[in-house]
PDB file of N, CA and C in Angstrom:
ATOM      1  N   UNK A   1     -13.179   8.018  45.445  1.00  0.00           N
ATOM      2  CA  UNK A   1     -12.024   8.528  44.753  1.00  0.00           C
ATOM      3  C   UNK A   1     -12.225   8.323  43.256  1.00  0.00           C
ATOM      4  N   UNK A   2     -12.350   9.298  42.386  1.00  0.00           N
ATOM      5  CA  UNK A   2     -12.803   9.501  41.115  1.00  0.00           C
ATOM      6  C   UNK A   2     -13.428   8.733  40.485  1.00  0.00           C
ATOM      7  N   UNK A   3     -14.254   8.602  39.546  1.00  0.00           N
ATOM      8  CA  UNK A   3     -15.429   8.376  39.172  1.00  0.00           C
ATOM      9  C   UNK A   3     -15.565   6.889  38.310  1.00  0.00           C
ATOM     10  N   UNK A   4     -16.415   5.744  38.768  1.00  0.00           N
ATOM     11  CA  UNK A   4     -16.803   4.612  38.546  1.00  0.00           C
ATOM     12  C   UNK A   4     -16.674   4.847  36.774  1.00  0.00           C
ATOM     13  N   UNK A   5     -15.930   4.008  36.161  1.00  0.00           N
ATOM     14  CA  UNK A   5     -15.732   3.386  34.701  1.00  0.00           C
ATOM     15  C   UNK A   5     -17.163   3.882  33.661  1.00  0.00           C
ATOM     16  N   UNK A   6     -16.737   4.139  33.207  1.00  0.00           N
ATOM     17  CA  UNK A   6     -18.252   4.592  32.251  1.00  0.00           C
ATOM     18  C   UNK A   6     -18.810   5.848  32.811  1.00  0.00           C
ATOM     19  N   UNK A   7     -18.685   6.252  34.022  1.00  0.00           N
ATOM     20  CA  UNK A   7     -19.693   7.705  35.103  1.00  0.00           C
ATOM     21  C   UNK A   7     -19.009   8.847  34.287  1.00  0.00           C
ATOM     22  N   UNK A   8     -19.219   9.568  33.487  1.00  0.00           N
ATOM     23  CA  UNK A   8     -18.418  10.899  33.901  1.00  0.00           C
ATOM     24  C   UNK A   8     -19.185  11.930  34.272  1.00  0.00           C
ATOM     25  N   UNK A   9     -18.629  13.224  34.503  1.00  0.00           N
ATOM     26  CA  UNK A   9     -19.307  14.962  34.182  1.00  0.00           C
ATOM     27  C   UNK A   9     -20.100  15.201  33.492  1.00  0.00           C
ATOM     28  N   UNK A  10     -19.577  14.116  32.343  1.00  0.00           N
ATOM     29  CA  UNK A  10     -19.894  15.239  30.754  1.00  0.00           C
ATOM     30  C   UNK A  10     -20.515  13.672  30.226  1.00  0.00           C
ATOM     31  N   UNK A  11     -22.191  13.651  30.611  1.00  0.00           N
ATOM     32  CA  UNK A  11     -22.796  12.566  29.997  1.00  0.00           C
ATOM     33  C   UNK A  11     -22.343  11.758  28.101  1.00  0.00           C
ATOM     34  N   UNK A  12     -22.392  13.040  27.598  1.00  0.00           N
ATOM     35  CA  UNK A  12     -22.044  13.121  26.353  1.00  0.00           C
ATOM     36  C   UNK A  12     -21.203  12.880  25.786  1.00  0.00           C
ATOM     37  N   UNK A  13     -20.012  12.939  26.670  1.00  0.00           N
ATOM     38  CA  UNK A  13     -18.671  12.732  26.440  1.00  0.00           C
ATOM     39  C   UNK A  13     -18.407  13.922  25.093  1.00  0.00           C
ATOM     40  N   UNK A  14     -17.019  13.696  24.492  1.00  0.00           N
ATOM     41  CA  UNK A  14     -16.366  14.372  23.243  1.00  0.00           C
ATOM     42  C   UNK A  14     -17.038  13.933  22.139  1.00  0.00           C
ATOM     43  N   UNK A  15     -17.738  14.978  21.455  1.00  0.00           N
ATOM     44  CA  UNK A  15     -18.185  14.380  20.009  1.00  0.00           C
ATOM     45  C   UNK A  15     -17.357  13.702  19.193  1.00  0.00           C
ATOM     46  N   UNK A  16     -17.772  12.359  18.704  1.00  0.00           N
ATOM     47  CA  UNK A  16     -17.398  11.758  17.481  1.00  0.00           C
ATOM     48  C   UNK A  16     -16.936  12.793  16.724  1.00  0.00           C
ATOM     49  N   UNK A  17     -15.360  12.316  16.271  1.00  0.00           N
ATOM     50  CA  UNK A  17     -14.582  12.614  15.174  1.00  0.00           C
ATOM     51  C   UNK A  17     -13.784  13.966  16.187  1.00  0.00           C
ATOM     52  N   UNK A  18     -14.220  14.467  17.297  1.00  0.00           N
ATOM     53  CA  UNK A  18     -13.791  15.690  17.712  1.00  0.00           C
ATOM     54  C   UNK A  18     -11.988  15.543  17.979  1.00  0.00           C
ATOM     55  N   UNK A  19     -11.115  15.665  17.644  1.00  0.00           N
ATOM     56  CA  UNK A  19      -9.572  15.344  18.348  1.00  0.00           C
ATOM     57  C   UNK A  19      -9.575  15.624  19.945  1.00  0.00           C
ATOM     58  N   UNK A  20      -8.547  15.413  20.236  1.00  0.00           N
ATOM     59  CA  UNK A  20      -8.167  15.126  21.679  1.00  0.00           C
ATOM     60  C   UNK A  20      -7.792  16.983  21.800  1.00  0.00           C
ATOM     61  N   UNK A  21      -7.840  18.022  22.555  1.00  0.00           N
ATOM     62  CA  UNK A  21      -7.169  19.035  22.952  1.00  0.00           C
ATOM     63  C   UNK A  21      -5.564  18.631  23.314  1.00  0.00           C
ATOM     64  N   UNK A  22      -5.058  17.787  23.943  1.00  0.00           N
ATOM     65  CA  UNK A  22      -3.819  17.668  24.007  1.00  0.00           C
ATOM     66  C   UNK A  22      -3.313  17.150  23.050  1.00  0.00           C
ATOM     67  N   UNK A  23      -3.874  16.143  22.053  1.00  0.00           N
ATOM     68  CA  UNK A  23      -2.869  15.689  20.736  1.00  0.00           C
ATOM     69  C   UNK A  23      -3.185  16.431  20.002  1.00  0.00           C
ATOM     70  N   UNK A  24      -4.191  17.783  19.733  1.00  0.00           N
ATOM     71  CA  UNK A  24      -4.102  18.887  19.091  1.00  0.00           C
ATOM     72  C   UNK A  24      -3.301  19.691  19.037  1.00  0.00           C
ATOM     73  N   UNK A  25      -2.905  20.036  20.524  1.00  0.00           N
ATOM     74  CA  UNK A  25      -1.893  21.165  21.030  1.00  0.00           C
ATOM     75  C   UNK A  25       0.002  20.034  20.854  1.00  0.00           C
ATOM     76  N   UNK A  26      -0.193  18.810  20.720  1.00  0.00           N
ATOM     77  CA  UNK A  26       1.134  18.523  20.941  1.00  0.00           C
ATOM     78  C   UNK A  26       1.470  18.255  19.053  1.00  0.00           C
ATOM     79  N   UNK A  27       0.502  17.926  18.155  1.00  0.00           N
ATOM     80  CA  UNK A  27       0.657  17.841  16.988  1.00  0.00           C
ATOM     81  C   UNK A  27       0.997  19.034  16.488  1.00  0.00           C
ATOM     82  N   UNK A  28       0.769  20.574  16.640  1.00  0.00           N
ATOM     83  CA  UNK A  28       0.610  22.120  16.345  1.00  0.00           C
ATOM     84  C   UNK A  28       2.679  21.994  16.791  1.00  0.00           C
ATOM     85  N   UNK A  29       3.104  21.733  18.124  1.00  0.00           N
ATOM     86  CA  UNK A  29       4.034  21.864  18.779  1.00  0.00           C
ATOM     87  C   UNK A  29       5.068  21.098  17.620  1.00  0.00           C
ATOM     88  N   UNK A  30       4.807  19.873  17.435  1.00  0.00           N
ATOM     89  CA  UNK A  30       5.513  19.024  16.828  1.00  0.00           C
ATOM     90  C   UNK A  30       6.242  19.567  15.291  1.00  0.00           C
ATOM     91  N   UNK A  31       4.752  20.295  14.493  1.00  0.00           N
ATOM     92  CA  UNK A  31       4.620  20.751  13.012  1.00  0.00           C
ATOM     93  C   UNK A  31       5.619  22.110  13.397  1.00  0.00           C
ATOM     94  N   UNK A  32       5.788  22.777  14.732  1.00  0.00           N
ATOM     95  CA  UNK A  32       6.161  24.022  14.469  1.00  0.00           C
ATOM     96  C   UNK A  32       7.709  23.590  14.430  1.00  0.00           C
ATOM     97  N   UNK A  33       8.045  22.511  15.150  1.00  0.00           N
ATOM     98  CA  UNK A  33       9.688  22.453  15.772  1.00  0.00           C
ATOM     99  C   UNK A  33       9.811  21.945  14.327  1.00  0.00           C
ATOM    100  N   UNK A  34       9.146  21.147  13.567  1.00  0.00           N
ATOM    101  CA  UNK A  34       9.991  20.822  12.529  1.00  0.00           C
ATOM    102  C   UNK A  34       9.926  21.660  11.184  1.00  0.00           C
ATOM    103  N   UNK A  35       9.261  22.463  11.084  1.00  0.00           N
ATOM    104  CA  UNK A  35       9.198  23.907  10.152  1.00  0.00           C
ATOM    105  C   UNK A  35      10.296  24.655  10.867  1.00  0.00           C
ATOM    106  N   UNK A  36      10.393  24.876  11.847  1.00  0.00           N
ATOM    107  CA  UNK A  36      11.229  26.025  12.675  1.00  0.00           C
ATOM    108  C   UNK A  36      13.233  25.289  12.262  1.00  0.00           C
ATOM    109  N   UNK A  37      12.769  23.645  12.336  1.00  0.00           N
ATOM    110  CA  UNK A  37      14.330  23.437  12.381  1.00  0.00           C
ATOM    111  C   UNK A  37      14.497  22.252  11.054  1.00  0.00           C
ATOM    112  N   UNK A  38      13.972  22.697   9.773  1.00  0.00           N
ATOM    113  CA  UNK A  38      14.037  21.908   8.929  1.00  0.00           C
ATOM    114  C   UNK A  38      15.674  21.682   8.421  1.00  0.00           C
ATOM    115  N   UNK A  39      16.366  23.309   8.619  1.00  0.00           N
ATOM    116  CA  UNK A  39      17.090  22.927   7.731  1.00  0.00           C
ATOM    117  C   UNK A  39      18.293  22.178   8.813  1.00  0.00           C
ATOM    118  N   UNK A  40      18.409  22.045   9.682  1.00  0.00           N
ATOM    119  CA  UNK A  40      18.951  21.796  10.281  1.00  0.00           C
ATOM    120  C   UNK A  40      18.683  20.091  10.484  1.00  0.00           C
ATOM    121  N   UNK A  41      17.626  19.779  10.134  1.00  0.00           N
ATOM    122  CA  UNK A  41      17.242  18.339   9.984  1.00  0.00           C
ATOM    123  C   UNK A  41      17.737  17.767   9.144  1.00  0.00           C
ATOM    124  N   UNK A  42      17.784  19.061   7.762  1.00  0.00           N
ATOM    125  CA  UNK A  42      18.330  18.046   6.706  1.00  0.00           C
ATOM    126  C   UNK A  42      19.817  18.039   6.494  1.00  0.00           C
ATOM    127  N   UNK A  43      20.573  18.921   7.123  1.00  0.00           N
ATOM    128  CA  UNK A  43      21.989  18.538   7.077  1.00  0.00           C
ATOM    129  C   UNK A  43      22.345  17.610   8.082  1.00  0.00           C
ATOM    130  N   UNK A  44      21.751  17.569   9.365  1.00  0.00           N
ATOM    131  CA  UNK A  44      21.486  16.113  10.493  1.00  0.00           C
ATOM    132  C   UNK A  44      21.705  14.816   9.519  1.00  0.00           C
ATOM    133  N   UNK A  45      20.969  15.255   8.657  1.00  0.00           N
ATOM    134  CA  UNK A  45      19.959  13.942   7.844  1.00  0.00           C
ATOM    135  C   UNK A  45      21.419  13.535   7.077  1.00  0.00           C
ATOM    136  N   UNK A  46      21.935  14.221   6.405  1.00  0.00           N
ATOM    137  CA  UNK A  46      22.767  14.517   5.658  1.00  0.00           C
ATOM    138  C   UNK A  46      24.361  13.682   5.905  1.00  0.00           C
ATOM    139  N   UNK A  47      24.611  13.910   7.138  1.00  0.00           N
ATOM    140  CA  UNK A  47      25.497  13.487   7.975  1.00  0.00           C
ATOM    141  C   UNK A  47      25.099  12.147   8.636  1.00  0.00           C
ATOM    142  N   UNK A  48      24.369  11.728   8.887  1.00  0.00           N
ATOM    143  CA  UNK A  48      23.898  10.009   8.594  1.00  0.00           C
ATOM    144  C   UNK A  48      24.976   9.126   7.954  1.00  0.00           C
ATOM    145  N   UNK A  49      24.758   7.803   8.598  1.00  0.00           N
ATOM    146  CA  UNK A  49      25.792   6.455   7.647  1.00  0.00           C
ATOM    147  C   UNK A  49      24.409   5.923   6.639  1.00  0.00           C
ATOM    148  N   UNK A  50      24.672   5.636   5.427  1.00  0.00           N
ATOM    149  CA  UNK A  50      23.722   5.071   4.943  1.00  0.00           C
ATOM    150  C   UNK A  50      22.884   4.208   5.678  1.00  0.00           C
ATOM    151  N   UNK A  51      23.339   3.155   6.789  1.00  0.00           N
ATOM    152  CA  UNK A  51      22.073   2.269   7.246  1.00  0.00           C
ATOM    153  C   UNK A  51      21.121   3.291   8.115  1.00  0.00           C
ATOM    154  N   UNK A  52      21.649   4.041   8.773  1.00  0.00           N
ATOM    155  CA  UNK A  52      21.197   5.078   9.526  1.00  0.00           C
ATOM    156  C   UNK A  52      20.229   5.533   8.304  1.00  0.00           C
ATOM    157  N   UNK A  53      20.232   6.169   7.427  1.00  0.00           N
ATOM    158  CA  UNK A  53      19.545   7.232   6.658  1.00  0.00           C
ATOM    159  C   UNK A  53      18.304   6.224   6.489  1.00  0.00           C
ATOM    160  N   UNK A  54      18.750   4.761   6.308  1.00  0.00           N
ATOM    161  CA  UNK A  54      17.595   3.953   5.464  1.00  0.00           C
ATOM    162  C   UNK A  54      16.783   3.409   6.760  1.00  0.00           C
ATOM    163  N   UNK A  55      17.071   3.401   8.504  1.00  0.00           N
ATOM    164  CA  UNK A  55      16.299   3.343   9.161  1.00  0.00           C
ATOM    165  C   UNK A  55      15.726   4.957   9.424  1.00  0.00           C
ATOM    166  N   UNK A  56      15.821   5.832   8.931  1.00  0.00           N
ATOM    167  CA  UNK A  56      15.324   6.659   9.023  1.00  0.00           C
ATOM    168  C   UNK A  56      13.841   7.185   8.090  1.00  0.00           C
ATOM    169  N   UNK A  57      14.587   6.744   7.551  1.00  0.00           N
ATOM    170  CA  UNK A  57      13.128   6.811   5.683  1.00  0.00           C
ATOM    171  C   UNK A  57      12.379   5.763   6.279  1.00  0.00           C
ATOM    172  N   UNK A  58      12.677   4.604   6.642  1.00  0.00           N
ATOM    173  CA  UNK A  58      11.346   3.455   6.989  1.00  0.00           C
ATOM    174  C   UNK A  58      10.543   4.055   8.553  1.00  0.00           C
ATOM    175  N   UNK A  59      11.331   4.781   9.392  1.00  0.00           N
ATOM    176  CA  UNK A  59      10.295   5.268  10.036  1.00  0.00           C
ATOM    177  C   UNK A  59       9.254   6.337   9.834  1.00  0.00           C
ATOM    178  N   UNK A  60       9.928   6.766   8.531  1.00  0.00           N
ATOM    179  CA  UNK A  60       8.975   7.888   8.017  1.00  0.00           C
ATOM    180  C   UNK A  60       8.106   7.433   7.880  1.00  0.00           C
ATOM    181  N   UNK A  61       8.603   6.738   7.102  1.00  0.00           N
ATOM    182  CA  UNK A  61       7.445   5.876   6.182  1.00  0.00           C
ATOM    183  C   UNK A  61       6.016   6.010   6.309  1.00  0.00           C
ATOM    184  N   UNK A  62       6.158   5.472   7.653  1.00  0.00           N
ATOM    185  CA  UNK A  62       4.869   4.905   8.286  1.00  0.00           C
ATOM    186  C   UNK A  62       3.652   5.922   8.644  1.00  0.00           C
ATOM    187  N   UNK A  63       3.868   6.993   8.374  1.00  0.00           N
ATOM    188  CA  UNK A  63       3.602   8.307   8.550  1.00  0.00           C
ATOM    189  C   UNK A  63       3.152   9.114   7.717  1.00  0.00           C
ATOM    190  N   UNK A  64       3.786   8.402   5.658  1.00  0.00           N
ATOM    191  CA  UNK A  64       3.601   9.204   5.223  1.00  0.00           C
ATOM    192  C   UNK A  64       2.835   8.209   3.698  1.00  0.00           C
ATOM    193  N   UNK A  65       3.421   6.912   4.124  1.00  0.00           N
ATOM    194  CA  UNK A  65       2.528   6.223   3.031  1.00  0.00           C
ATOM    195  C   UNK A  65       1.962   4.923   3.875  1.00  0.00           C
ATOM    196  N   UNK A  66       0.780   4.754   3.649  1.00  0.00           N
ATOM    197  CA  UNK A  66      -0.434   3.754   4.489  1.00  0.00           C
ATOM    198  C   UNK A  66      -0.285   2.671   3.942  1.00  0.00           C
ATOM    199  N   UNK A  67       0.023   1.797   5.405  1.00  0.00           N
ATOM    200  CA  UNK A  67       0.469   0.088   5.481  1.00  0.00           C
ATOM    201  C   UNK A  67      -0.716  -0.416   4.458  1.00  0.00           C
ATOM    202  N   UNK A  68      -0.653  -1.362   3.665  1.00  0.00           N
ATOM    203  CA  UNK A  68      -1.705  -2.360   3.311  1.00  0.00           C
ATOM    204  C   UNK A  68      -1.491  -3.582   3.865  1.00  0.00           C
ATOM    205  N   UNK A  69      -2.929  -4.141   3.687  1.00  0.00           N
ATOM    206  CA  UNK A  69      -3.216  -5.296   4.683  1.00  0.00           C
ATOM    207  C   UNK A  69      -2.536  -6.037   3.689  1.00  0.00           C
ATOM    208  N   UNK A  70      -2.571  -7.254   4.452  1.00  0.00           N
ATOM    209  CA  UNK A  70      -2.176  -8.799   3.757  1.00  0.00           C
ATOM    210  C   UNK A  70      -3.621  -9.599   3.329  1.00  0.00           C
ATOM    211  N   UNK A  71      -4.004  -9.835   1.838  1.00  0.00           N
ATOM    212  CA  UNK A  71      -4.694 -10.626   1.458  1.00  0.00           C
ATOM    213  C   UNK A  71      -4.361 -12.030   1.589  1.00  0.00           C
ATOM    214  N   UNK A  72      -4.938 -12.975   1.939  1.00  0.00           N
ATOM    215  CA  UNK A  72      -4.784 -14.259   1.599  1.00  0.00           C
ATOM    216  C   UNK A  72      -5.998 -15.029   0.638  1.00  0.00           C
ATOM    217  N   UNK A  73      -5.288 -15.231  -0.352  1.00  0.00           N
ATOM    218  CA  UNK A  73      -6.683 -16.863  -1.173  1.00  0.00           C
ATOM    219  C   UNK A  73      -7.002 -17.935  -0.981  1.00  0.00           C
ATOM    220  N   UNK A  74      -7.431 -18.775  -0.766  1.00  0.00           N
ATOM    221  CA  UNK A  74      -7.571 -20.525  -0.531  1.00  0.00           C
ATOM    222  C   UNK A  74      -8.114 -20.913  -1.702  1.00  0.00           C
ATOM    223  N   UNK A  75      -8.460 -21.588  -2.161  1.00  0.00           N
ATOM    224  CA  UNK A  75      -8.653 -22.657  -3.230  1.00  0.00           C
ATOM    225  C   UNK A  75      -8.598 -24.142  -2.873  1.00  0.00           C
ATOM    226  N   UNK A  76      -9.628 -24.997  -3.120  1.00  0.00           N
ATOM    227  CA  UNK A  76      -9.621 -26.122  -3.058  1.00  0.00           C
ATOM    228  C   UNK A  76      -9.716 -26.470  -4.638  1.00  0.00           C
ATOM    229  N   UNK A  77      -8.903 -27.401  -5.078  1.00  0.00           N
ATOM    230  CA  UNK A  77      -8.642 -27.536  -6.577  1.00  0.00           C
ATOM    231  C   UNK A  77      -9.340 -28.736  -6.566  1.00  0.00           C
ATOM    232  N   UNK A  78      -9.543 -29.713  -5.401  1.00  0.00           N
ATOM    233  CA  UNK A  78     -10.119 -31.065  -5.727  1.00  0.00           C
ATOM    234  C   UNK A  78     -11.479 -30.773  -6.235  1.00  0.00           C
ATOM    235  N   UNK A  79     -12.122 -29.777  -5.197  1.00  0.00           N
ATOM    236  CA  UNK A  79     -13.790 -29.251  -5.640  1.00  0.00           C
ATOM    237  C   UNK A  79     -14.308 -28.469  -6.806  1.00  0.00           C
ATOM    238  N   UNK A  80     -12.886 -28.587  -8.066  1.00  0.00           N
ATOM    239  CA  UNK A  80     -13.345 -28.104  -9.392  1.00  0.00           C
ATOM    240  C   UNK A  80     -12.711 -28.798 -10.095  1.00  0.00           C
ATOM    241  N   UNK A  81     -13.925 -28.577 -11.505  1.00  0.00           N
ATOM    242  CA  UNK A  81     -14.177 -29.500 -12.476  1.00  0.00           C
ATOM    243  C   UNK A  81     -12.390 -29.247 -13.027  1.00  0.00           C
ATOM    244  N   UNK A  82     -12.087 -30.426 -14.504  1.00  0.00           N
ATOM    245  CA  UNK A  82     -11.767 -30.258 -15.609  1.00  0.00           C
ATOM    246  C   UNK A  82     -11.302 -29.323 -16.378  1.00  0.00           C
ATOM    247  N   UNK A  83     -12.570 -28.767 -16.271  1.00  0.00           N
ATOM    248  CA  UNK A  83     -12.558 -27.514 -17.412  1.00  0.00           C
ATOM    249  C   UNK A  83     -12.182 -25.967 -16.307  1.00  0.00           C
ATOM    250  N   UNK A  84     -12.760 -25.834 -15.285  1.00  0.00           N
ATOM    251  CA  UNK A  84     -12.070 -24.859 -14.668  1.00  0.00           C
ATOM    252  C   UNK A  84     -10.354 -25.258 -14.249  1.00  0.00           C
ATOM    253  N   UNK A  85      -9.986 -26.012 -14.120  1.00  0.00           N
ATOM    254  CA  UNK A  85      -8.812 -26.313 -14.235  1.00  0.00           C
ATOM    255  C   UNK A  85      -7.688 -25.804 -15.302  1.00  0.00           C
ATOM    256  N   UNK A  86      -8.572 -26.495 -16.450  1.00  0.00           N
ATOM    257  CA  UNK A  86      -7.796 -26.040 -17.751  1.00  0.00           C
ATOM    258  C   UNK A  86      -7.625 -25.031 -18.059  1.00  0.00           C
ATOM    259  N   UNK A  87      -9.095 -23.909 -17.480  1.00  0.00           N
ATOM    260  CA  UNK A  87      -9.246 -22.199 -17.867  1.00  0.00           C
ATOM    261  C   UNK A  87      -8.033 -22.054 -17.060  1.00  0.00           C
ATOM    262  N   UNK A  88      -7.814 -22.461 -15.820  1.00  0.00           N
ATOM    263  CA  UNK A  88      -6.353 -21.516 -14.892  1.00  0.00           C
ATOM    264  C   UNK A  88      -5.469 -22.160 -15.655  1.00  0.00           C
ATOM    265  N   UNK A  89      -5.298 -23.214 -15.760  1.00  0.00           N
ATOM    266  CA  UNK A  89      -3.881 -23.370 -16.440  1.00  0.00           C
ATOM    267  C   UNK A  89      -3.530 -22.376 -17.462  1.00  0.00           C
ATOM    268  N   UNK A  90      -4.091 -22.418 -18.469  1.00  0.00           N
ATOM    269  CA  UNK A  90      -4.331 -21.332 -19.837  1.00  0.00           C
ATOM    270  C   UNK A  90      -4.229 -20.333 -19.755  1.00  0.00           C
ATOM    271  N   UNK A  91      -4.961 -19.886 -18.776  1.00  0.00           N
ATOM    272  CA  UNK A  91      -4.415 -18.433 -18.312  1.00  0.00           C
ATOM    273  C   UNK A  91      -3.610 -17.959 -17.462  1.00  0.00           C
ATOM    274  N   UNK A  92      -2.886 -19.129 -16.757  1.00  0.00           N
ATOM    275  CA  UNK A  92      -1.378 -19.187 -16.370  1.00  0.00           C
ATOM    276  C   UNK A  92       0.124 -18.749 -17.300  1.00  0.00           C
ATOM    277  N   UNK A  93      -0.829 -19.641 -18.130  1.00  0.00           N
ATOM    278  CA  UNK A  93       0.178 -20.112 -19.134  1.00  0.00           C
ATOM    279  C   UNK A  93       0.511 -18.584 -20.352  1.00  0.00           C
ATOM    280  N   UNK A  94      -0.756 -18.348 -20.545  1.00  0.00           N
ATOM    281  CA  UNK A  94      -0.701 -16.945 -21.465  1.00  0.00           C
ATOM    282  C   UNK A  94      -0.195 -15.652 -21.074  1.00  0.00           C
ATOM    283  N   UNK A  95      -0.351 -15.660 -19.437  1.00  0.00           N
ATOM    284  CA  UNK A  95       0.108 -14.692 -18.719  1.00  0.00           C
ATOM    285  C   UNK A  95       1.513 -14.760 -18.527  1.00  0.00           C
ATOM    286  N   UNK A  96       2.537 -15.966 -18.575  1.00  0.00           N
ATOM    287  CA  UNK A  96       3.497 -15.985 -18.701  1.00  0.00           C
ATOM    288  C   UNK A  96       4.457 -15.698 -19.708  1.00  0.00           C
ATOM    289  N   UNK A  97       3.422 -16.248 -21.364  1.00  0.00           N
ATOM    290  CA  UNK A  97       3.825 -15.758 -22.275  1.00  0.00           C
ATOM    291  C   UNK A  97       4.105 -14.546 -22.424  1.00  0.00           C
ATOM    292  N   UNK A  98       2.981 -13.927 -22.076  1.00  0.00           N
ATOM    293  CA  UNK A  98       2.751 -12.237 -22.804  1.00  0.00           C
ATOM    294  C   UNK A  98       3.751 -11.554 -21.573  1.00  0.00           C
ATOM    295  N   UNK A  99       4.465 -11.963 -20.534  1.00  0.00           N
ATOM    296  CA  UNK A  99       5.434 -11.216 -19.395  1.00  0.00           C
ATOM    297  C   UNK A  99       6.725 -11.128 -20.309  1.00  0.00           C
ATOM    298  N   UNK A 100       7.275 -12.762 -20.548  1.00  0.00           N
ATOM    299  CA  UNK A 100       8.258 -13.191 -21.512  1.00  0.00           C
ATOM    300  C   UNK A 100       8.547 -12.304 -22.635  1.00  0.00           C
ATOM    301  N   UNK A 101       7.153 -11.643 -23.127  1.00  0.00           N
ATOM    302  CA  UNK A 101       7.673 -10.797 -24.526  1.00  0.00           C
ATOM    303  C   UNK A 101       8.130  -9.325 -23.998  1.00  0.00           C
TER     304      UNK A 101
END
């Protein structure tokens, strides 16, 4: 009853980068309903309570401007000198100035 994990038909499988035929055909479907019923979206939209409108924009969101990761730094301050010390301070310190003005 259908075919052992890794076995298929099609040795080759779908070329790299090729899309799926069904999330092709359901993305085409998706772009048409919302061209076809924009304006009707935006008086929908329109008629919203403000918290409503603002969970609405954050699900856009995600869709239309790309998450960035989270950087993290470490620093061990015991394992530097004096003088690298003093450079961060200083340039702590100047960077605060020059915000201040």
């Amino acid at each position: 009853m259908g075919l052992q994990k890794g076995n298929t038909n099609n040795p080759n499988g779908r070329p790299k980068g090729k899309p799926n035929k069904a999330t092709g055909s359901i993305r085409q479907r998706i772009n048409a309903f919302l061209s076809d019923n924009w304006e009707q979206m935006e008086k929908d939209f329109e008629a919203l309570e403000p918290k409503d409108r603002l969970l609405f924009y954050e699900k856009l969101m995600q869709y239309g401007v790309p998450k960035l990761q989270s950087t993290s730094l470490s620093t061990n301050y015991d394992l530097m000198t004096d003088e690298q010390l003093n450079f961060i301070i200083e340039k702590l310190l100047s960077h605060e100035q020059t915000t201040e003005n």
